[in-house]
PDB file of N, CA and C in Angstrom:
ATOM      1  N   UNK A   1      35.606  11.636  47.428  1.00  0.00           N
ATOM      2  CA  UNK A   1      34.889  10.607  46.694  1.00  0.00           C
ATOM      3  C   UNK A   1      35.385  10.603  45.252  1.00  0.00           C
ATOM      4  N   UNK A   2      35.424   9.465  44.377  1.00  0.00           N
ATOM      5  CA  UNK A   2      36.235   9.446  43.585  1.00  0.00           C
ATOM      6  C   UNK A   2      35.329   8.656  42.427  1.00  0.00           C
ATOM      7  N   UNK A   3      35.177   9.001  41.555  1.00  0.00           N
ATOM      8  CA  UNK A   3      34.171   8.337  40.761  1.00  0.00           C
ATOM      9  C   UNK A   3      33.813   7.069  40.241  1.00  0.00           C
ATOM     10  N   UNK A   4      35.211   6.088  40.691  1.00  0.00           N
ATOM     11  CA  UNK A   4      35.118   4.817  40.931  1.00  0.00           C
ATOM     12  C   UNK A   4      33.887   4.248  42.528  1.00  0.00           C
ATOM     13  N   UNK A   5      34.239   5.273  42.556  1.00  0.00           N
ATOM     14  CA  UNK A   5      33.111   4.892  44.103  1.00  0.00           C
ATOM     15  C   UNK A   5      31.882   5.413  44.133  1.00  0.00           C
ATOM     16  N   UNK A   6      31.281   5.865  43.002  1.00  0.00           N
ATOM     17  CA  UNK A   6      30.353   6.900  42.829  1.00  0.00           C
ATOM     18  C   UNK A   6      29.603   5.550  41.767  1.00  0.00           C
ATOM     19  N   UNK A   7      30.664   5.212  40.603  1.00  0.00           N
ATOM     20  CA  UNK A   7      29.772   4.319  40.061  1.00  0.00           C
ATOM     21  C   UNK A   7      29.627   3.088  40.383  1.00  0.00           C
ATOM     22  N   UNK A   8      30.513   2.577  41.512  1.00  0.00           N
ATOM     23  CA  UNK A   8      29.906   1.350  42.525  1.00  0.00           C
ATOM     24  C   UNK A   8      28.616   1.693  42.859  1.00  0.00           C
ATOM     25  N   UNK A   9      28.499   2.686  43.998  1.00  0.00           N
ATOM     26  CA  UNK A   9      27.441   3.533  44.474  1.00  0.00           C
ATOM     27  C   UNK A   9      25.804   2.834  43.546  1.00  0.00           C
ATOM     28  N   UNK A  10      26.110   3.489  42.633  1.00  0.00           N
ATOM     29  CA  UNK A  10      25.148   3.592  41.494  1.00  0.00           C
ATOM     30  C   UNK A  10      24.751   2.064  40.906  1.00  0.00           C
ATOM     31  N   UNK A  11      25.785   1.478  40.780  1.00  0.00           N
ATOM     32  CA  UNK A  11      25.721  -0.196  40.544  1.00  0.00           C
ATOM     33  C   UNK A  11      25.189  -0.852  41.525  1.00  0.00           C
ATOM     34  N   UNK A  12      25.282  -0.768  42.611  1.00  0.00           N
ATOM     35  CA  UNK A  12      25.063  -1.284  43.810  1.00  0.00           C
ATOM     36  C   UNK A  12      23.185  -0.747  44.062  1.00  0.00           C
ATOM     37  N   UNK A  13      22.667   0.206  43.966  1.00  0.00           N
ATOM     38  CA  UNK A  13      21.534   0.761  44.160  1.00  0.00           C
ATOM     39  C   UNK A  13      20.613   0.168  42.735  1.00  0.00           C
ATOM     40  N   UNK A  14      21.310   0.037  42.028  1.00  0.00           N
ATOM     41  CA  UNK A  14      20.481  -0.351  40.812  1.00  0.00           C
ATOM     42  C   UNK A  14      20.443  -1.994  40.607  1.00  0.00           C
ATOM     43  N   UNK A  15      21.163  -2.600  41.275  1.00  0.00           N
ATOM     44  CA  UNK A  15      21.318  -4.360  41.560  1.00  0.00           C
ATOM     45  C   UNK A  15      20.423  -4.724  42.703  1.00  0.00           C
ATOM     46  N   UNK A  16      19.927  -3.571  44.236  1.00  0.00           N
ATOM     47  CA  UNK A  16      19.111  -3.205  44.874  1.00  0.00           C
ATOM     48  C   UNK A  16      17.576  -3.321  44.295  1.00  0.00           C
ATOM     49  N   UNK A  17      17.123  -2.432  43.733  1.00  0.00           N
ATOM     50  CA  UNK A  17      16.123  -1.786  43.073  1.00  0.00           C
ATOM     51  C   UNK A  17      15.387  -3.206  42.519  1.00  0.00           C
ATOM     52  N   UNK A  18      16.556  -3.839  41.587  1.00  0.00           N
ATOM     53  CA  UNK A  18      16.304  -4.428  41.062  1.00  0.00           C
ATOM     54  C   UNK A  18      15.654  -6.240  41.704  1.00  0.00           C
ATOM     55  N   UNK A  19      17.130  -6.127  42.682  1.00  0.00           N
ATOM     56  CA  UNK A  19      16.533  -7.369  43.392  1.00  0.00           C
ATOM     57  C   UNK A  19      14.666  -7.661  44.143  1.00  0.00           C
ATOM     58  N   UNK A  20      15.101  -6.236  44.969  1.00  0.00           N
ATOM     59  CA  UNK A  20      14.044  -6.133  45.924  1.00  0.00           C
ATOM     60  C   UNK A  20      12.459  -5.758  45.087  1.00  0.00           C
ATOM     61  N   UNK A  21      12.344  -5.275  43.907  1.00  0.00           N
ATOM     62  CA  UNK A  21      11.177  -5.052  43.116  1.00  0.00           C
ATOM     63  C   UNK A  21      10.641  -5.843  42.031  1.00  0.00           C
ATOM     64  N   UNK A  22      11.980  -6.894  41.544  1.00  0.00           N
ATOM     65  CA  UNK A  22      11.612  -7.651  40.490  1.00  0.00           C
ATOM     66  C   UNK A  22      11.793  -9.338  40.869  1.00  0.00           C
ATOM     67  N   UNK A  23      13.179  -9.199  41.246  1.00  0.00           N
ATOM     68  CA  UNK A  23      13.559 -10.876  41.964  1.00  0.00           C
ATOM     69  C   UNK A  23      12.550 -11.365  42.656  1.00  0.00           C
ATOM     70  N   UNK A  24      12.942 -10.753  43.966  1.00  0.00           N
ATOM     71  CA  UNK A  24      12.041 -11.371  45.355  1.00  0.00           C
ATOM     72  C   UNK A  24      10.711 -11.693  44.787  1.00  0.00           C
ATOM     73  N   UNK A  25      10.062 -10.930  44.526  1.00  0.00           N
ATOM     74  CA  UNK A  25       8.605 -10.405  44.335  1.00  0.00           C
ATOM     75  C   UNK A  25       8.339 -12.029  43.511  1.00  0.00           C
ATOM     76  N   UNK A  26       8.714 -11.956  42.485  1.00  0.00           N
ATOM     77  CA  UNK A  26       8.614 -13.112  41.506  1.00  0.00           C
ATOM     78  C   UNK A  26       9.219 -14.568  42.238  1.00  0.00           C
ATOM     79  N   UNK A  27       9.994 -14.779  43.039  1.00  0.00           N
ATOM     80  CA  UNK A  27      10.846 -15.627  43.704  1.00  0.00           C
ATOM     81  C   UNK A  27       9.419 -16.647  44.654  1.00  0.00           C
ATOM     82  N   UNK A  28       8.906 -15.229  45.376  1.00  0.00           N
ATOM     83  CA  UNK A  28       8.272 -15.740  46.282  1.00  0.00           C
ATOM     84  C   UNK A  28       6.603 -15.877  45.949  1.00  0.00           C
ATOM     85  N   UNK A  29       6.566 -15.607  44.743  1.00  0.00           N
ATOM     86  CA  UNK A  29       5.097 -15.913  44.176  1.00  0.00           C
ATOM     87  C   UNK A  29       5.097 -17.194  43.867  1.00  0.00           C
ATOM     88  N   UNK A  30       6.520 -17.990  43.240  1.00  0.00           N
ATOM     89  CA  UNK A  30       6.316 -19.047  43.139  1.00  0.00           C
ATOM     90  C   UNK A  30       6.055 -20.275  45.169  1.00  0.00           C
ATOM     91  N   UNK A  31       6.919 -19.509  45.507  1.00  0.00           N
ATOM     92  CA  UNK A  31       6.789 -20.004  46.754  1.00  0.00           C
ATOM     93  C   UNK A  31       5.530 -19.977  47.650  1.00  0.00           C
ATOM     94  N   UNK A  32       4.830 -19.159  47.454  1.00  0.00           N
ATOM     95  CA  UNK A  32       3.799 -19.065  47.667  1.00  0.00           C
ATOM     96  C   UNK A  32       2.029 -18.676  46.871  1.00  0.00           C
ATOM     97  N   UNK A  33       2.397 -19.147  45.909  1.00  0.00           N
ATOM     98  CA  UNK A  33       1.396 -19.207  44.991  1.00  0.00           C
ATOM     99  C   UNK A  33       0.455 -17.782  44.985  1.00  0.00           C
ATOM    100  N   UNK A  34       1.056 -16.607  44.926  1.00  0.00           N
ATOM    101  CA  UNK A  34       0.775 -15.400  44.445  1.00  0.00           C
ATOM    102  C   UNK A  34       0.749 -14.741  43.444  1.00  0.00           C
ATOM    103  N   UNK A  35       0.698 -13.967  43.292  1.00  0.00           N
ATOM    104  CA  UNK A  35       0.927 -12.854  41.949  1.00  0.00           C
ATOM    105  C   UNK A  35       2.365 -12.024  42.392  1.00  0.00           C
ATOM    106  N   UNK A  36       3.244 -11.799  41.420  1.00  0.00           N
ATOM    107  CA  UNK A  36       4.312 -10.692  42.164  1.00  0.00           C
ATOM    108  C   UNK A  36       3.418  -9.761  42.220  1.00  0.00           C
ATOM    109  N   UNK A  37       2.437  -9.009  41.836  1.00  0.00           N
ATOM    110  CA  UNK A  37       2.073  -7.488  41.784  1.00  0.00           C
ATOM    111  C   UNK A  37       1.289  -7.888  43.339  1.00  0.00           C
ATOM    112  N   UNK A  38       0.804  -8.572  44.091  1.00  0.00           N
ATOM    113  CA  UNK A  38      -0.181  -8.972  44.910  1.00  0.00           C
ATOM    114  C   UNK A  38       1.109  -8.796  46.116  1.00  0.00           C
ATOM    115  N   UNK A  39       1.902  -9.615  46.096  1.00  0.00           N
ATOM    116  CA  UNK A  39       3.011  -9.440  46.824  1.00  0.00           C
ATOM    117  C   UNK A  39       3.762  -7.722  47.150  1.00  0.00           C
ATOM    118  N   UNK A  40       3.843  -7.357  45.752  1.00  0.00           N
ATOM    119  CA  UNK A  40       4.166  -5.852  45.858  1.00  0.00           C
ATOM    120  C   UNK A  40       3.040  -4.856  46.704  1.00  0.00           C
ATOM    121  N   UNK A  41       2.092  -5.252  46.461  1.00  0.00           N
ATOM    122  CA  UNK A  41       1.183  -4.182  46.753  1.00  0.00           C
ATOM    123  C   UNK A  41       0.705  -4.601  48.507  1.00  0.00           C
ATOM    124  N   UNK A  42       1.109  -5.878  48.517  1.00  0.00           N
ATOM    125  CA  UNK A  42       0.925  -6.189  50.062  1.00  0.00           C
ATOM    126  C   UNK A  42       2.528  -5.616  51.248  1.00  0.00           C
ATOM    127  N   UNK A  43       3.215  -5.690  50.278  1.00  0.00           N
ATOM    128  CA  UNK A  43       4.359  -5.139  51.030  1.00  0.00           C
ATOM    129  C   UNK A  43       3.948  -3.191  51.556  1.00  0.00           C
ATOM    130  N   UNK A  44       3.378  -2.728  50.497  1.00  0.00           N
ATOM    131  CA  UNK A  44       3.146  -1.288  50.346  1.00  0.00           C
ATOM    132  C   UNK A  44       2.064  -0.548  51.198  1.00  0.00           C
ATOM    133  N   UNK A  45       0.794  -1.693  50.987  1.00  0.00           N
ATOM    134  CA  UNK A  45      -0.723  -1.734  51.764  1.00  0.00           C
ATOM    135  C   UNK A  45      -0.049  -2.042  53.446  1.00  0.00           C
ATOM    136  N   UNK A  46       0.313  -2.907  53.806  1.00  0.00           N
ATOM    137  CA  UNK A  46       0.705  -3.242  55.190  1.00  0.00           C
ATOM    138  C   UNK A  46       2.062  -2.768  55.674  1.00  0.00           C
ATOM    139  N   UNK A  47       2.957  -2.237  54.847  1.00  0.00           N
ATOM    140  CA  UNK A  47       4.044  -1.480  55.507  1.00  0.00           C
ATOM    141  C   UNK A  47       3.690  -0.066  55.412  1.00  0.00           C
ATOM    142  N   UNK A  48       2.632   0.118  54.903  1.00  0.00           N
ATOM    143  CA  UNK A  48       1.745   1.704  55.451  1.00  0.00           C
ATOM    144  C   UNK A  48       1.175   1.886  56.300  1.00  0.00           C
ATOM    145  N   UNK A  49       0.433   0.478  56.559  1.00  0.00           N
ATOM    146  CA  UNK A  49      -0.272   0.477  57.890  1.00  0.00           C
ATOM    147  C   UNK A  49       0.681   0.356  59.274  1.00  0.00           C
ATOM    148  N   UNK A  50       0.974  -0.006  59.039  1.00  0.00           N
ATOM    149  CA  UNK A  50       2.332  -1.100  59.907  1.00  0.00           C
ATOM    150  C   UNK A  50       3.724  -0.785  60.128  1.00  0.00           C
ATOM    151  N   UNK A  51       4.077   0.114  59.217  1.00  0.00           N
ATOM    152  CA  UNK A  51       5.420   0.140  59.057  1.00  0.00           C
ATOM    153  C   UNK A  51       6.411  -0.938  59.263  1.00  0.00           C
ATOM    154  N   UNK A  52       7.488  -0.862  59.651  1.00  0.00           N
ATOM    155  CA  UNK A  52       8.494  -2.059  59.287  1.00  0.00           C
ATOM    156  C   UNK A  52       7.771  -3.637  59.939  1.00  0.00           C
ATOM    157  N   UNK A  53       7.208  -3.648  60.617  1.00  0.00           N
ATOM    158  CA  UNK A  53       6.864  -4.736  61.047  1.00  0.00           C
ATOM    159  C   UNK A  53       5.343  -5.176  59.953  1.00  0.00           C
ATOM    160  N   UNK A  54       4.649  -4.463  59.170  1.00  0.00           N
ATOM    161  CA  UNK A  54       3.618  -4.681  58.122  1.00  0.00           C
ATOM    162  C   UNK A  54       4.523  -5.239  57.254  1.00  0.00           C
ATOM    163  N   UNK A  55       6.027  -4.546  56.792  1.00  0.00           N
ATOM    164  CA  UNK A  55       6.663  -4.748  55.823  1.00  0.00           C
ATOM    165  C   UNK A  55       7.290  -6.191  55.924  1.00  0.00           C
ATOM    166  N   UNK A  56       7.711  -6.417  57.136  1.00  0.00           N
ATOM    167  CA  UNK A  56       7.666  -7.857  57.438  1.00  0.00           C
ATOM    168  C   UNK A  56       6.989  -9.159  57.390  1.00  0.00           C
ATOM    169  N   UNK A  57       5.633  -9.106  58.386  1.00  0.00           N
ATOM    170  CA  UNK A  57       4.615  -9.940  57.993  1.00  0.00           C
ATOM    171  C   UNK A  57       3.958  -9.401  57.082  1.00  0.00           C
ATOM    172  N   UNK A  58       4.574  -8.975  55.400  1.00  0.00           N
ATOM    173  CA  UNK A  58       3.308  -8.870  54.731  1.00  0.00           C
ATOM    174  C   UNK A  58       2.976  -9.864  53.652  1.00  0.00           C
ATOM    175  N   UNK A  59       4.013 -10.787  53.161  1.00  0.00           N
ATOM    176  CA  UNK A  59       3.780 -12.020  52.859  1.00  0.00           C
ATOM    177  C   UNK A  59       2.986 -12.634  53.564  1.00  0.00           C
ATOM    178  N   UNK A  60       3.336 -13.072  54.773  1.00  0.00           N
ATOM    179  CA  UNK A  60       1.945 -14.068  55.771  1.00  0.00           C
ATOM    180  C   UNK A  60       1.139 -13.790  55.756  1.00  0.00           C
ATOM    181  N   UNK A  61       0.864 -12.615  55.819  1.00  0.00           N
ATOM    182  CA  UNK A  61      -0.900 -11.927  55.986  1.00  0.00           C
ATOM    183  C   UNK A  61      -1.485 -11.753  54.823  1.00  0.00           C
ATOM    184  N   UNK A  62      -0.292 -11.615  53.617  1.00  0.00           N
ATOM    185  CA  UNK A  62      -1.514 -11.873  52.292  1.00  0.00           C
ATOM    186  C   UNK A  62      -2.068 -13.100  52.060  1.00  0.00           C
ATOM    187  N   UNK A  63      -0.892 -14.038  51.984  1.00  0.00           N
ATOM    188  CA  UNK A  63      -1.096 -15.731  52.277  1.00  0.00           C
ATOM    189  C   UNK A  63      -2.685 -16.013  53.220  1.00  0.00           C
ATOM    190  N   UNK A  64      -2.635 -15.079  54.263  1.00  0.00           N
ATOM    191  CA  UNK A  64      -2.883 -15.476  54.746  1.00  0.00           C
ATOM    192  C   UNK A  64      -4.790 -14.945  54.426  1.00  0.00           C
ATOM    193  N   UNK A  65      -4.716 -13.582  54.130  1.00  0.00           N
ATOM    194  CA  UNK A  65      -6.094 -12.959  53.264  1.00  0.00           C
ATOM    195  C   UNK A  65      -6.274 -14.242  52.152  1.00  0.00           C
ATOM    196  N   UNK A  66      -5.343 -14.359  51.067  1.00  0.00           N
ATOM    197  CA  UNK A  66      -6.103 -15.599  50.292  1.00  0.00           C
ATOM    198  C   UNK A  66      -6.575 -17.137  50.549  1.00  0.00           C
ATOM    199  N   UNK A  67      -5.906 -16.921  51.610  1.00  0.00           N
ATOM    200  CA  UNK A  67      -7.012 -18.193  52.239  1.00  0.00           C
ATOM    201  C   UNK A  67      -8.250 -18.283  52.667  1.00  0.00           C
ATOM    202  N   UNK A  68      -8.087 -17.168  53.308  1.00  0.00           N
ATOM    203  CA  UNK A  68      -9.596 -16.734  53.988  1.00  0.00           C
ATOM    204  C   UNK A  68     -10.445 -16.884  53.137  1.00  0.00           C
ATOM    205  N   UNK A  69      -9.954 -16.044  51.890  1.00  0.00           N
ATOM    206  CA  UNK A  69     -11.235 -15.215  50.780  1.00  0.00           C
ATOM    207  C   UNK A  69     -11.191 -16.912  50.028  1.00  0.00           C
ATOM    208  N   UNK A  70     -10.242 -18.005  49.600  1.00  0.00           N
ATOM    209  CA  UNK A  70     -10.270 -18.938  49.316  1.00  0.00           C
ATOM    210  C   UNK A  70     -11.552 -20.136  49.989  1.00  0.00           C
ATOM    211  N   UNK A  71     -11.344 -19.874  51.083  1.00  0.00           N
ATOM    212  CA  UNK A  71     -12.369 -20.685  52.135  1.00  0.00           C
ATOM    213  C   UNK A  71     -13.750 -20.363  52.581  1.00  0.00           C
ATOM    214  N   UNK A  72     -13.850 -18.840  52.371  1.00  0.00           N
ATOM    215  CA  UNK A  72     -15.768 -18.124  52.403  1.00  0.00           C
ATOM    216  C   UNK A  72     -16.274 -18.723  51.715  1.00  0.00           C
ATOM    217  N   UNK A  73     -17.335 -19.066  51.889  1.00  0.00           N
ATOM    218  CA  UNK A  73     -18.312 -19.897  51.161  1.00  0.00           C
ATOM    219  C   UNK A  73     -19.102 -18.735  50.002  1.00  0.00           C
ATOM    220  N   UNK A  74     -19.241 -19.130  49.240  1.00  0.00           N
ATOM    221  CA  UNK A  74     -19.635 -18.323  47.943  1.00  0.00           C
ATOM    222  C   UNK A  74     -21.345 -18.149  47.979  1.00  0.00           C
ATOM    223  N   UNK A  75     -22.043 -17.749  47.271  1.00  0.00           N
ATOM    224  CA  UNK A  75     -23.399 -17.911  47.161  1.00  0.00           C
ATOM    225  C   UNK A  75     -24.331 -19.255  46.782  1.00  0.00           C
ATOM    226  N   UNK A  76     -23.039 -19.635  45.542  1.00  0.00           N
ATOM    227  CA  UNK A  76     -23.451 -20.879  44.979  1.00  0.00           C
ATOM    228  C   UNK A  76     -23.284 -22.041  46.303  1.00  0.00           C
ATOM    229  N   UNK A  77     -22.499 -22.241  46.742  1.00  0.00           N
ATOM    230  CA  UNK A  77     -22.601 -22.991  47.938  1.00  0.00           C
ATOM    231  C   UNK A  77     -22.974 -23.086  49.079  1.00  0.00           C
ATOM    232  N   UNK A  78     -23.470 -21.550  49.207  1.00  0.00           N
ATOM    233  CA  UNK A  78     -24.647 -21.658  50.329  1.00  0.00           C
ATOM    234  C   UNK A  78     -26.165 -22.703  49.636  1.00  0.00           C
ATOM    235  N   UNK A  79     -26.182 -21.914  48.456  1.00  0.00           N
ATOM    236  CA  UNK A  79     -27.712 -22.812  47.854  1.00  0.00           C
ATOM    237  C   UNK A  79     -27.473 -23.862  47.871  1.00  0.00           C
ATOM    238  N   UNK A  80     -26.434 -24.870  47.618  1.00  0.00           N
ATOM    239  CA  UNK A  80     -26.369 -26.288  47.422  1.00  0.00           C
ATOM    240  C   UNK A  80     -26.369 -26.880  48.479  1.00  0.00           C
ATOM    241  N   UNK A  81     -25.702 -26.430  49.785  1.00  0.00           N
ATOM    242  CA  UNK A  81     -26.013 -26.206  51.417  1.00  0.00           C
ATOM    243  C   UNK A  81     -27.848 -26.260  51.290  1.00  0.00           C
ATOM    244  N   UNK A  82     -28.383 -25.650  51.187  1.00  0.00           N
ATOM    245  CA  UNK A  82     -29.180 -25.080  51.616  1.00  0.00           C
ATOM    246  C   UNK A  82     -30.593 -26.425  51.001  1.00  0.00           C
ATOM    247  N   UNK A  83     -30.081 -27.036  49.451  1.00  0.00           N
ATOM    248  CA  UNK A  83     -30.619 -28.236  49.229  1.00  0.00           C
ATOM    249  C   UNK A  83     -31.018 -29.343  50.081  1.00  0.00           C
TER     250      UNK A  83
END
């Protein structure tokens, strides 16, 4: 190994790091109207549970939690219901 290939190595892991923790994250918040940190922490929360396949659907299933919690009816709208 030759240290031209050592600091590819190193370039390459740090263009990594970078994509997959800062890019994406931010990329797809706009795409899906998230938070990057919400995105991060759903990748982490459901690829713990889940492993690679949590890590997969874990965009959809957050998408898919803020809808839910988007669509429960609140307190205030039970009472106005309830008028």
């Amino acid at each position: 190994m030759t240290a031209d290939f050592i600091y590819l190595m190193v370039a390459y892991g740090l263009i990594q790091v970078i994509d997959g923790n800062l890019i994406v994250p931010i990329l797809f918040s706009e795409a899906v109207n998230l938070h990057p940190v919400v995105i991060i922490m759903s990748v982490l929360v459901f690829g713990g549970l889940w492993g690679f396949w949590g890590v997969f659907f874990a965009i959809p299933l957050a998408t898919l939690v803020k809808a839910v919690l988007n669509a429960w009816p609140t307190q205030e709208h039970l009472e106005q219901l309830d008028q």
